[in-house]
C-alpha atoms as a PDB file:
ATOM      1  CA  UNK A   1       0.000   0.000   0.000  1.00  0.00           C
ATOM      2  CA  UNK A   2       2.921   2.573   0.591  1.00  0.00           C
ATOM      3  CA  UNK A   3       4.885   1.632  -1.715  1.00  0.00           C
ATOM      4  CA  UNK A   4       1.339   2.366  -4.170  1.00  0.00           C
ATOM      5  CA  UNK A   5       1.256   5.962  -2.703  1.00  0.00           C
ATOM      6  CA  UNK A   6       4.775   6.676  -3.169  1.00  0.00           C
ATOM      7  CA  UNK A   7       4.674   5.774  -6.722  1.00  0.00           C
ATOM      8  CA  UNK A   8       1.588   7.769  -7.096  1.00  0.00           C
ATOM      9  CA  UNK A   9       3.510  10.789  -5.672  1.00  0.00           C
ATOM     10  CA  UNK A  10       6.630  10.341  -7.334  1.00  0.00           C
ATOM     11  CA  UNK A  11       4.627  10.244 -10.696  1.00  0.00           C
ATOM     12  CA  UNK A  12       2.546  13.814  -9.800  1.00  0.00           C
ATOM     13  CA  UNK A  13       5.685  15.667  -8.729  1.00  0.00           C
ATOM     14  CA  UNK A  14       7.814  14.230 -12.307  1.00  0.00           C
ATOM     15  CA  UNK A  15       4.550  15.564 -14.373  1.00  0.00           C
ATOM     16  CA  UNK A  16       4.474  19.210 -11.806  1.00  0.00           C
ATOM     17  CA  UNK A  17       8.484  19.283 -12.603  1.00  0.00           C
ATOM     18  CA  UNK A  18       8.073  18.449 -16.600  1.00  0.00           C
ATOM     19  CA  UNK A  19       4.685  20.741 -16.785  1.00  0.00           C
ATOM     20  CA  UNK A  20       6.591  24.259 -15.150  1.00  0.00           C
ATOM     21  CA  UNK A  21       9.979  23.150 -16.976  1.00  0.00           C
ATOM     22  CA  UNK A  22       7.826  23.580 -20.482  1.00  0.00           C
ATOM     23  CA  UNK A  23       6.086  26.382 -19.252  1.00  0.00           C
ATOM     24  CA  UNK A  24       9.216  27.965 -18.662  1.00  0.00           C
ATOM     25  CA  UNK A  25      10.643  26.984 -21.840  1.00  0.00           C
ATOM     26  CA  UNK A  26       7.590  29.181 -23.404  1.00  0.00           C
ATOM     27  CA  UNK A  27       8.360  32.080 -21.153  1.00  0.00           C
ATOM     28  CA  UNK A  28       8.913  35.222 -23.494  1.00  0.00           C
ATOM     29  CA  UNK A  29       8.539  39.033 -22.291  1.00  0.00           C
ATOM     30  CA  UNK A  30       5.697  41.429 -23.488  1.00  0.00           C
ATOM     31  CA  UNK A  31       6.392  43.658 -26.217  1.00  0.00           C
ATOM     32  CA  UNK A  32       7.228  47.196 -25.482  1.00  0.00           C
ATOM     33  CA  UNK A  33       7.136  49.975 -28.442  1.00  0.00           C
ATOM     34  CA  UNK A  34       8.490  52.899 -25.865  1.00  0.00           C
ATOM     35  CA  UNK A  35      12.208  54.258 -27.025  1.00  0.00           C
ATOM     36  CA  UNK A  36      13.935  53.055 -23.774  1.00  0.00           C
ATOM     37  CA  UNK A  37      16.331  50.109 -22.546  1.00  0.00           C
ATOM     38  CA  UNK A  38      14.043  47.276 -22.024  1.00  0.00           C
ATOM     39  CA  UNK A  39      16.399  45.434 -19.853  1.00  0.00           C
ATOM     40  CA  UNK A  40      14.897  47.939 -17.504  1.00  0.00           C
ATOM     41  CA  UNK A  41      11.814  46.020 -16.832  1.00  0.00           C
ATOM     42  CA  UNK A  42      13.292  42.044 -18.128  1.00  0.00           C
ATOM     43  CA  UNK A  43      16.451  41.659 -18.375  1.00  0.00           C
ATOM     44  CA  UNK A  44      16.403  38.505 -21.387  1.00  0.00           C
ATOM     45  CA  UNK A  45      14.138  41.041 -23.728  1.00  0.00           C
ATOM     46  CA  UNK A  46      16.486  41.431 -26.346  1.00  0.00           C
ATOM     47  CA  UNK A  47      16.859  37.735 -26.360  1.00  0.00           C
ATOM     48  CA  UNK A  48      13.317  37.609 -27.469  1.00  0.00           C
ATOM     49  CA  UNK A  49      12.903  40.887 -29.902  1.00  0.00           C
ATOM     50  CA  UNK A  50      15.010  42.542 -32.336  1.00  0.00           C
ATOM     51  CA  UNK A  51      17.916  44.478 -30.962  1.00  0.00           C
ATOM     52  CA  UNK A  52      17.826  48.436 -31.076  1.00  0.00           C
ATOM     53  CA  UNK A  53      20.848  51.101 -29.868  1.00  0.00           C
ATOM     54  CA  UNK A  54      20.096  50.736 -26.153  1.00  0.00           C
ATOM     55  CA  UNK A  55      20.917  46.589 -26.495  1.00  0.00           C
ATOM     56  CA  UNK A  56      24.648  47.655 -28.223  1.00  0.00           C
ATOM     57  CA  UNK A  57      25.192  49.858 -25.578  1.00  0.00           C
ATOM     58  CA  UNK A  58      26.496  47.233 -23.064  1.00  0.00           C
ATOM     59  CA  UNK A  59      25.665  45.719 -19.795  1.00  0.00           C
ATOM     60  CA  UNK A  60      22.598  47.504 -18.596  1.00  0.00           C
ATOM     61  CA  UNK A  61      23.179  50.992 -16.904  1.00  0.00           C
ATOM     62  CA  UNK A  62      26.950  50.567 -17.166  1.00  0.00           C
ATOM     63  CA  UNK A  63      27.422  53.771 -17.866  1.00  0.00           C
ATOM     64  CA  UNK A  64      27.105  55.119 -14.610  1.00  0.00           C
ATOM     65  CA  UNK A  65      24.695  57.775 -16.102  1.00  0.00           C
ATOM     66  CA  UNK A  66      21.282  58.669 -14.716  1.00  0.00           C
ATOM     67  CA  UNK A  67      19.277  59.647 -17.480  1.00  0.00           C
ATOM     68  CA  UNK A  68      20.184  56.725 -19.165  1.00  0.00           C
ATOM     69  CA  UNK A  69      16.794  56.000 -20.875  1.00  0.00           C
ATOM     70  CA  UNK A  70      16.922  59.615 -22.211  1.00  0.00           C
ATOM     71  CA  UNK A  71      19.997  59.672 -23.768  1.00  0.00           C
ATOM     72  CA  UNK A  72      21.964  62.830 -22.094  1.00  0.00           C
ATOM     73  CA  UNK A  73      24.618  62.589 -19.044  1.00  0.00           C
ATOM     74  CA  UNK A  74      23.630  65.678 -16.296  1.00  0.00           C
ATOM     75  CA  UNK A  75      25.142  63.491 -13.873  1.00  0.00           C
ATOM     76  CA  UNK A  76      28.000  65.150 -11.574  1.00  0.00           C
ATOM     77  CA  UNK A  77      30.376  63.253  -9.564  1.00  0.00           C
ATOM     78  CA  UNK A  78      32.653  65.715  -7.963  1.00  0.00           C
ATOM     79  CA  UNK A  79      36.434  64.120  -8.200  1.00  0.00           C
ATOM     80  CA  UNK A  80      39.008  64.643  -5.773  1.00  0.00           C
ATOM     81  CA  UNK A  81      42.809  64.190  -4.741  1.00  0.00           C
ATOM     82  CA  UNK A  82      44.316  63.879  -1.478  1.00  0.00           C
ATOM     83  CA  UNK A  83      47.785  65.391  -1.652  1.00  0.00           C
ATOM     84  CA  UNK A  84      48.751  65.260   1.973  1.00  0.00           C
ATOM     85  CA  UNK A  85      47.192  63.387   5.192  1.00  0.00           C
ATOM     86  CA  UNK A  86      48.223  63.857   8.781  1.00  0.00           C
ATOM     87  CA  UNK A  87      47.336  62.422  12.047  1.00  0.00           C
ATOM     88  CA  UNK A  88      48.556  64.258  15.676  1.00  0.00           C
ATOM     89  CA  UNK A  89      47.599  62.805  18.779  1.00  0.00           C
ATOM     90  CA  UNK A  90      46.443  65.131  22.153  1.00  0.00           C
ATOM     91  CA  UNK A  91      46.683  64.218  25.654  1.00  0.00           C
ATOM     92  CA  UNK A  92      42.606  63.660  25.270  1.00  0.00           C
ATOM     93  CA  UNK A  93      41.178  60.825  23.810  1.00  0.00           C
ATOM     94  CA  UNK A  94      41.008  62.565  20.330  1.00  0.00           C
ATOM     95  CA  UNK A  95      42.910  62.981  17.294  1.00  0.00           C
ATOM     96  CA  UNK A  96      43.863  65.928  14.844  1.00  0.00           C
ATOM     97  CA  UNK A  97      43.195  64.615  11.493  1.00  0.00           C
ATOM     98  CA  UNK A  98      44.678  67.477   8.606  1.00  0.00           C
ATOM     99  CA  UNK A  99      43.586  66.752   4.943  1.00  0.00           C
ATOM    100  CA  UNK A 100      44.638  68.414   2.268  1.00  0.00           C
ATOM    101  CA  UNK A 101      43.271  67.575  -1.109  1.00  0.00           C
ATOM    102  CA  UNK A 102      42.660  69.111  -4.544  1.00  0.00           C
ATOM    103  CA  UNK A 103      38.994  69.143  -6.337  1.00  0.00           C
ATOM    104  CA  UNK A 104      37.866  69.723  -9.807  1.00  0.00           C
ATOM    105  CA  UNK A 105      35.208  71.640 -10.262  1.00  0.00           C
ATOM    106  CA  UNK A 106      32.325  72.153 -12.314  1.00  0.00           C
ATOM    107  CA  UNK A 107      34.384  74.645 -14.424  1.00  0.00           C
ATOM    108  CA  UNK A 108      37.463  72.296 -14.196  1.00  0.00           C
ATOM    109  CA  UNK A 109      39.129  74.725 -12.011  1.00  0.00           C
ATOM    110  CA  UNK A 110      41.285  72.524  -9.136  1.00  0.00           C
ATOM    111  CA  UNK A 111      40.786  73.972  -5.644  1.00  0.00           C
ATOM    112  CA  UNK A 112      43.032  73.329  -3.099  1.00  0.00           C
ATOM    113  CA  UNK A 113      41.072  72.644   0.471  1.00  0.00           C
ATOM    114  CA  UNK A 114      43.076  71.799   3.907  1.00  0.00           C
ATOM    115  CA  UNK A 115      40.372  70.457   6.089  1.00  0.00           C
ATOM    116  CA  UNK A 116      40.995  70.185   9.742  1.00  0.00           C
ATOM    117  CA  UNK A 117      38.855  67.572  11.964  1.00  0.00           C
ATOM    118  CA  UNK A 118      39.002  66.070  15.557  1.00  0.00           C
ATOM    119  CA  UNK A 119      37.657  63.137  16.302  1.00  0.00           C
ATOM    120  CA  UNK A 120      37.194  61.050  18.852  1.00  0.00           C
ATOM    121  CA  UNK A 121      34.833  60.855  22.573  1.00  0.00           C
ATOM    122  CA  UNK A 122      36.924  63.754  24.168  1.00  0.00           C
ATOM    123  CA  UNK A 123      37.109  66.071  20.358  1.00  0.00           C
ATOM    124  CA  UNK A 124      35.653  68.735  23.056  1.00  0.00           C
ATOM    125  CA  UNK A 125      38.982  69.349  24.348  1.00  0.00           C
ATOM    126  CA  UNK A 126      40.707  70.099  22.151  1.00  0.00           C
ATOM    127  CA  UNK A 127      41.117  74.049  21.770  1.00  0.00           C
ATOM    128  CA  UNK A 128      39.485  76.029  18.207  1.00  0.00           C
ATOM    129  CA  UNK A 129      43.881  77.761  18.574  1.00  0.00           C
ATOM    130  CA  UNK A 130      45.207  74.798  18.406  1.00  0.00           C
ATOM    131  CA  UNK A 131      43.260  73.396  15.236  1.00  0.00           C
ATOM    132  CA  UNK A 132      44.299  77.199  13.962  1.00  0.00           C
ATOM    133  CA  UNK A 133      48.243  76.548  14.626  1.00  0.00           C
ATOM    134  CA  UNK A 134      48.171  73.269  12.747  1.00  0.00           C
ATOM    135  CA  UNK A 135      46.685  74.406   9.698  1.00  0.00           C
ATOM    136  CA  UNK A 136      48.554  77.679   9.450  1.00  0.00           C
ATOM    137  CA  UNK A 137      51.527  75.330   9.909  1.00  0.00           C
ATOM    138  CA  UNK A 138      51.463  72.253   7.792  1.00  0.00           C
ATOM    139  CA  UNK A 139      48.930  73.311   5.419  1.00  0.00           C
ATOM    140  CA  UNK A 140      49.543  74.603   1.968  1.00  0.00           C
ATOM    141  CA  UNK A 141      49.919  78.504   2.111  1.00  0.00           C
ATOM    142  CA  UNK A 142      46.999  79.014  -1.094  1.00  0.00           C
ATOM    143  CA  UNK A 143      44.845  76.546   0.601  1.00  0.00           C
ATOM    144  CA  UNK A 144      41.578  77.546   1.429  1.00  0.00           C
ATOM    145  CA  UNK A 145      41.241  75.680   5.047  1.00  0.00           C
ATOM    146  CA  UNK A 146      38.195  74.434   6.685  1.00  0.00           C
ATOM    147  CA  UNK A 147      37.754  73.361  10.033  1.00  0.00           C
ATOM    148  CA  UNK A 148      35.210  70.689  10.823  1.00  0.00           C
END
């Protein structure tokens, strides 16, 4: 008798597994007539339709643009450089941490920017002359400083 119901199992689940497996097989994505990439909404569309300018672009949204779909790049990553790092220790339990670095701006311009930071559970301490002295001595003399 169990031996009956196993069989009759085992043959249900083989025709569930061949049943979705053709199903599957039959799978293919809606059209879509919009001008975009329509990896955006299935990823295996062009494997189904004819391929258009956004499929020879390359891996979906590799660009690293925004607008992708539309076509134009308003997308700004400010880029930066850090030309000299230094750490000094207090007799608190903080630490002076002096950054200088270069940006690029909009314009292309670089901008040279010292930053001064404390950190740490005792940054309280430590004395708005002191962060002063620091930058006035180590940092670049066009530097535009900035104390945070």
């Amino acid at each position: 008798m169990k031996a009956c119901v196993k069989a009759i199992l085992t043959l249900i689940l083989a025709a569930g597994a061949i049943g979705f497996a053709q199903a599957s097989a039959e799978y293919r994505p809606d059209y879509c007539a919009r001008d975009h990439d329509h990896r955006s909404h299935d990823a295996s569309y062009y494997n189904y339709y004819e391929a258009d300018k956004y499929s020879r672009a390359g891996s979906y949204r590799s660009t690293g643009r925004r607008n992708y779909d539309r076509g134009y790049d308003n997308y700004y990553r400010p880029r930066s450089e850090v030309v000299h790092r230094q750490t000094y220790n207090t007799r608190y339990r903080a630490r002076i941490n002096l950054v200088e670095e270069i940006y690029w701006t909009r314009s292309g311009r670089k901008q040279l920017v010292c930053s001064v930071l404390v950190k740490g559970p005792e940054a309280y301490y430590v004395t708005r002359k002191r962060l002063r002295r620091i930058a006035r001595r180590d940092c670049s003399p066009r530097a535009r400083i900035q104390y945070l």
